[in-house]
C-alpha atoms as a PDB file:
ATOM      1  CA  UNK A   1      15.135 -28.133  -2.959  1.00  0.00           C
ATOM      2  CA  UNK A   2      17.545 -28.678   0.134  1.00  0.00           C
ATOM      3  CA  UNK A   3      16.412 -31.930   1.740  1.00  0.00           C
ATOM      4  CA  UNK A   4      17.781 -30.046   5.093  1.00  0.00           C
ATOM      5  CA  UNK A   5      15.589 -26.632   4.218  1.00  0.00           C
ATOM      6  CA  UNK A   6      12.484 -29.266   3.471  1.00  0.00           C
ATOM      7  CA  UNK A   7      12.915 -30.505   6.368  1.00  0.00           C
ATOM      8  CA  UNK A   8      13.281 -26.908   8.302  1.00  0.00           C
ATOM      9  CA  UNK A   9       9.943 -25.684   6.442  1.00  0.00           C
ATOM     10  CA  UNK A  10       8.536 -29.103   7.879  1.00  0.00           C
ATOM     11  CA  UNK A  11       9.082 -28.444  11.126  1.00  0.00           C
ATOM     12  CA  UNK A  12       8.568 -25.334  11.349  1.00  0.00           C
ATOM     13  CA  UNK A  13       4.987 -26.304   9.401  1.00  0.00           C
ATOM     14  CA  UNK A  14       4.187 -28.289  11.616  1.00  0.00           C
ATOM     15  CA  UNK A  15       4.929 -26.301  14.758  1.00  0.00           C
ATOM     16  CA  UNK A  16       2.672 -23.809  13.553  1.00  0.00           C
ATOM     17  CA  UNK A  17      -0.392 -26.439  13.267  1.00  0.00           C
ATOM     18  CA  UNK A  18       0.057 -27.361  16.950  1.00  0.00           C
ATOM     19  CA  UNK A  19       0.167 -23.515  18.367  1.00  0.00           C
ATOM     20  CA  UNK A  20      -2.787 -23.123  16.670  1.00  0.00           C
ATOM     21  CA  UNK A  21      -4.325 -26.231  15.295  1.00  0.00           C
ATOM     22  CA  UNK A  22      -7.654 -24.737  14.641  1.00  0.00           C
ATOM     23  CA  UNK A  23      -6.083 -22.112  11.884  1.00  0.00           C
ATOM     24  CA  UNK A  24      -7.352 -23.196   8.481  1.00  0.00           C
ATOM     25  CA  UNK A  25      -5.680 -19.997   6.580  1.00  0.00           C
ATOM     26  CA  UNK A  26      -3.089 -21.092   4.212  1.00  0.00           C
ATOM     27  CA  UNK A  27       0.780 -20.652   5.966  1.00  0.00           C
ATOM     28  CA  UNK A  28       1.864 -17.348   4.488  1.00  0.00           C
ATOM     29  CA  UNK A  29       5.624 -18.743   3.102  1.00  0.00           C
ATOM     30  CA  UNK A  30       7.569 -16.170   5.586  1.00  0.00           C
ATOM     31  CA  UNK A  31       6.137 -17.696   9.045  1.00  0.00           C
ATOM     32  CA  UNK A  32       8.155 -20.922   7.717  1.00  0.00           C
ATOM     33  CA  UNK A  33      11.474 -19.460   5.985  1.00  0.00           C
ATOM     34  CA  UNK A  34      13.698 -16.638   6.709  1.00  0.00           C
ATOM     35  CA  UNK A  35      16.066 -14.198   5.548  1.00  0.00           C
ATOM     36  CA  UNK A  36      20.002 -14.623   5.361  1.00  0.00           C
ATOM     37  CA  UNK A  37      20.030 -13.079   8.907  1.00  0.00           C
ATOM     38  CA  UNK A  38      16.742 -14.162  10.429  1.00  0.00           C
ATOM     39  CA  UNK A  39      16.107 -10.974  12.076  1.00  0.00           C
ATOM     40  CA  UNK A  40      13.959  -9.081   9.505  1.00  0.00           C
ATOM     41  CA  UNK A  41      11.994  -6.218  11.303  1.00  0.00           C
ATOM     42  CA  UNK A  42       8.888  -6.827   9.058  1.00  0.00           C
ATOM     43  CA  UNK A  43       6.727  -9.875   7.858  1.00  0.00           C
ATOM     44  CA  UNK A  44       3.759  -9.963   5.688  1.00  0.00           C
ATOM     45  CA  UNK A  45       0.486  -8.286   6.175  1.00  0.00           C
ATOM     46  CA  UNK A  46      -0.728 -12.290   5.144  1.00  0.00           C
ATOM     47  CA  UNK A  47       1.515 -13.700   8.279  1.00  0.00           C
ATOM     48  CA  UNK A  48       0.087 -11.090  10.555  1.00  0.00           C
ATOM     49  CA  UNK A  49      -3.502 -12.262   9.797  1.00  0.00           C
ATOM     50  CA  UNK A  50      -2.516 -15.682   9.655  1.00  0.00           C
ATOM     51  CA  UNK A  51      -1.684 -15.138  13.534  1.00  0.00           C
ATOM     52  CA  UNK A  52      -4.815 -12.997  14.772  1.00  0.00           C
ATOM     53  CA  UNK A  53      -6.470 -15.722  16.387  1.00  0.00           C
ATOM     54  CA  UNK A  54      -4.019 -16.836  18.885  1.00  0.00           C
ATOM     55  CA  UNK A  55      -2.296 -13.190  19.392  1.00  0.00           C
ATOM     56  CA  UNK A  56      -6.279 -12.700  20.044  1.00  0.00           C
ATOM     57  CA  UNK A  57      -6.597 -15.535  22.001  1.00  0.00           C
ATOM     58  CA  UNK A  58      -3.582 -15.150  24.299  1.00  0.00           C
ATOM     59  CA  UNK A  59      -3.363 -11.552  24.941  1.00  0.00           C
ATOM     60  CA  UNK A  60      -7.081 -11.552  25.856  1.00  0.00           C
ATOM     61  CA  UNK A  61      -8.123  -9.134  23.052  1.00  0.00           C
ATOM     62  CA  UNK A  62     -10.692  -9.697  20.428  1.00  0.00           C
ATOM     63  CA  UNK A  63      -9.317 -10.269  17.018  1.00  0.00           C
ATOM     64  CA  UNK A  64     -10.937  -7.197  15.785  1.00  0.00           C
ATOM     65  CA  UNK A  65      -8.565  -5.006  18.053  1.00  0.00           C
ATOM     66  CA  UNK A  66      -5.924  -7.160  17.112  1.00  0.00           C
ATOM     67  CA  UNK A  67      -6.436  -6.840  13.308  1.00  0.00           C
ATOM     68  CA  UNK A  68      -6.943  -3.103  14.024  1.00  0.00           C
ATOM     69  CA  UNK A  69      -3.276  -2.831  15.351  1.00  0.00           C
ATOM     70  CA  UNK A  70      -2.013  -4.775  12.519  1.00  0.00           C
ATOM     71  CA  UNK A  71      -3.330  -2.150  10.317  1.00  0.00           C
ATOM     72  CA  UNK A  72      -1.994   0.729  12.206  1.00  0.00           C
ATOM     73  CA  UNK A  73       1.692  -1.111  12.222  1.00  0.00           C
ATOM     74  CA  UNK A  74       1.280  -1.728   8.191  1.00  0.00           C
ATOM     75  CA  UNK A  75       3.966  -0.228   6.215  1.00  0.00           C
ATOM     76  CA  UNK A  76       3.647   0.271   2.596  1.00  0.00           C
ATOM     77  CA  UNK A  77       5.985   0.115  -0.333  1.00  0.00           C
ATOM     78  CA  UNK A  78       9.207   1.533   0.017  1.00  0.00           C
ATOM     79  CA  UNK A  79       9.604   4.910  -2.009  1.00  0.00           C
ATOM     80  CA  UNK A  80       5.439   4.283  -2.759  1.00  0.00           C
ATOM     81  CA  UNK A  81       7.052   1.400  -5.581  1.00  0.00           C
ATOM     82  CA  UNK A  82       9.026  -1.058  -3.965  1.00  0.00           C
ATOM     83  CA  UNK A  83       8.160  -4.210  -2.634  1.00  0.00           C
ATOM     84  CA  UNK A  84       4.962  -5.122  -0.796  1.00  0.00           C
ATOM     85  CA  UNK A  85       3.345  -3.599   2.023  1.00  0.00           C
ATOM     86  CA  UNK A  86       4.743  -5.040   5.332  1.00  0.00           C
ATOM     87  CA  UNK A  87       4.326  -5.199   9.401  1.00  0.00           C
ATOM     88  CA  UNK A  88       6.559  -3.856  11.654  1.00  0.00           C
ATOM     89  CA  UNK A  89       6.716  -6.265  13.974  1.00  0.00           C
ATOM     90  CA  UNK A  90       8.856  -3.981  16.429  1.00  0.00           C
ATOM     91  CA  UNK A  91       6.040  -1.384  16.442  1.00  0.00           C
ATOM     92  CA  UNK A  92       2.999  -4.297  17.029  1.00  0.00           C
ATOM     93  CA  UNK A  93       4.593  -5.902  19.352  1.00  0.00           C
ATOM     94  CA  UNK A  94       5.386  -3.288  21.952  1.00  0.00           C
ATOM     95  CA  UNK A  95       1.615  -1.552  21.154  1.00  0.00           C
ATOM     96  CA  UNK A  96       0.408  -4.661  22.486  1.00  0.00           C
ATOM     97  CA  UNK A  97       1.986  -4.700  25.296  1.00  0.00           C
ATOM     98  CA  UNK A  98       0.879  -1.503  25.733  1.00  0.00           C
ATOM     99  CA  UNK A  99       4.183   0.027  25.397  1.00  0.00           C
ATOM    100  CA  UNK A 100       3.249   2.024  23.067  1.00  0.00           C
END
């Protein structure tokens, strides 16, 4: 690998563990890479979850109304065959703030 990407995944790592240091979940491999353009409109139903807790915590919500949006904003696989189901992050993110 890239000794310049290690050391983006690194950081990036490690700035995860210190927004939310008590998060023992394993780092879903999206929260710390990115697409060619950086501006995918999805992520992983795994990096959603990952980030319950602190969405949770922040917001002022429990996680289970969290988690309940997550599941509302799940997309599945494109054409029912197609890659893996996916978030739109878009569609969460103004539903919390009530936007939506």
């Amino acid at each position: 690998m890239n000794p310049s990407l290690e050391e983006v995944v690194q950081a990036r790592i490690d700035a995860l563990h210190a927004a939310d240091p008590n998060n023992t979940l394993p780092i879903p491999v999206d929260l710390v890479t990115a697409s060619a353009s950086g501006l995918d409109p999805h992520i992983s139903v795994a990096s959603a979850l990952y980030q319950v807790s602190r969405v949770a915590s922040a917001r002022g919500w429990s996680e289970a109304e969290v988690t309940s949006l997550i599941e509302k904003y799940t997309e599945g696989r494109q054409f029912g065959i197609f890659g893996e189901p996916r978030v739109n992050v878009l569609l969460l993110n103004l539903a919390l703030d009530g936007i939506q």
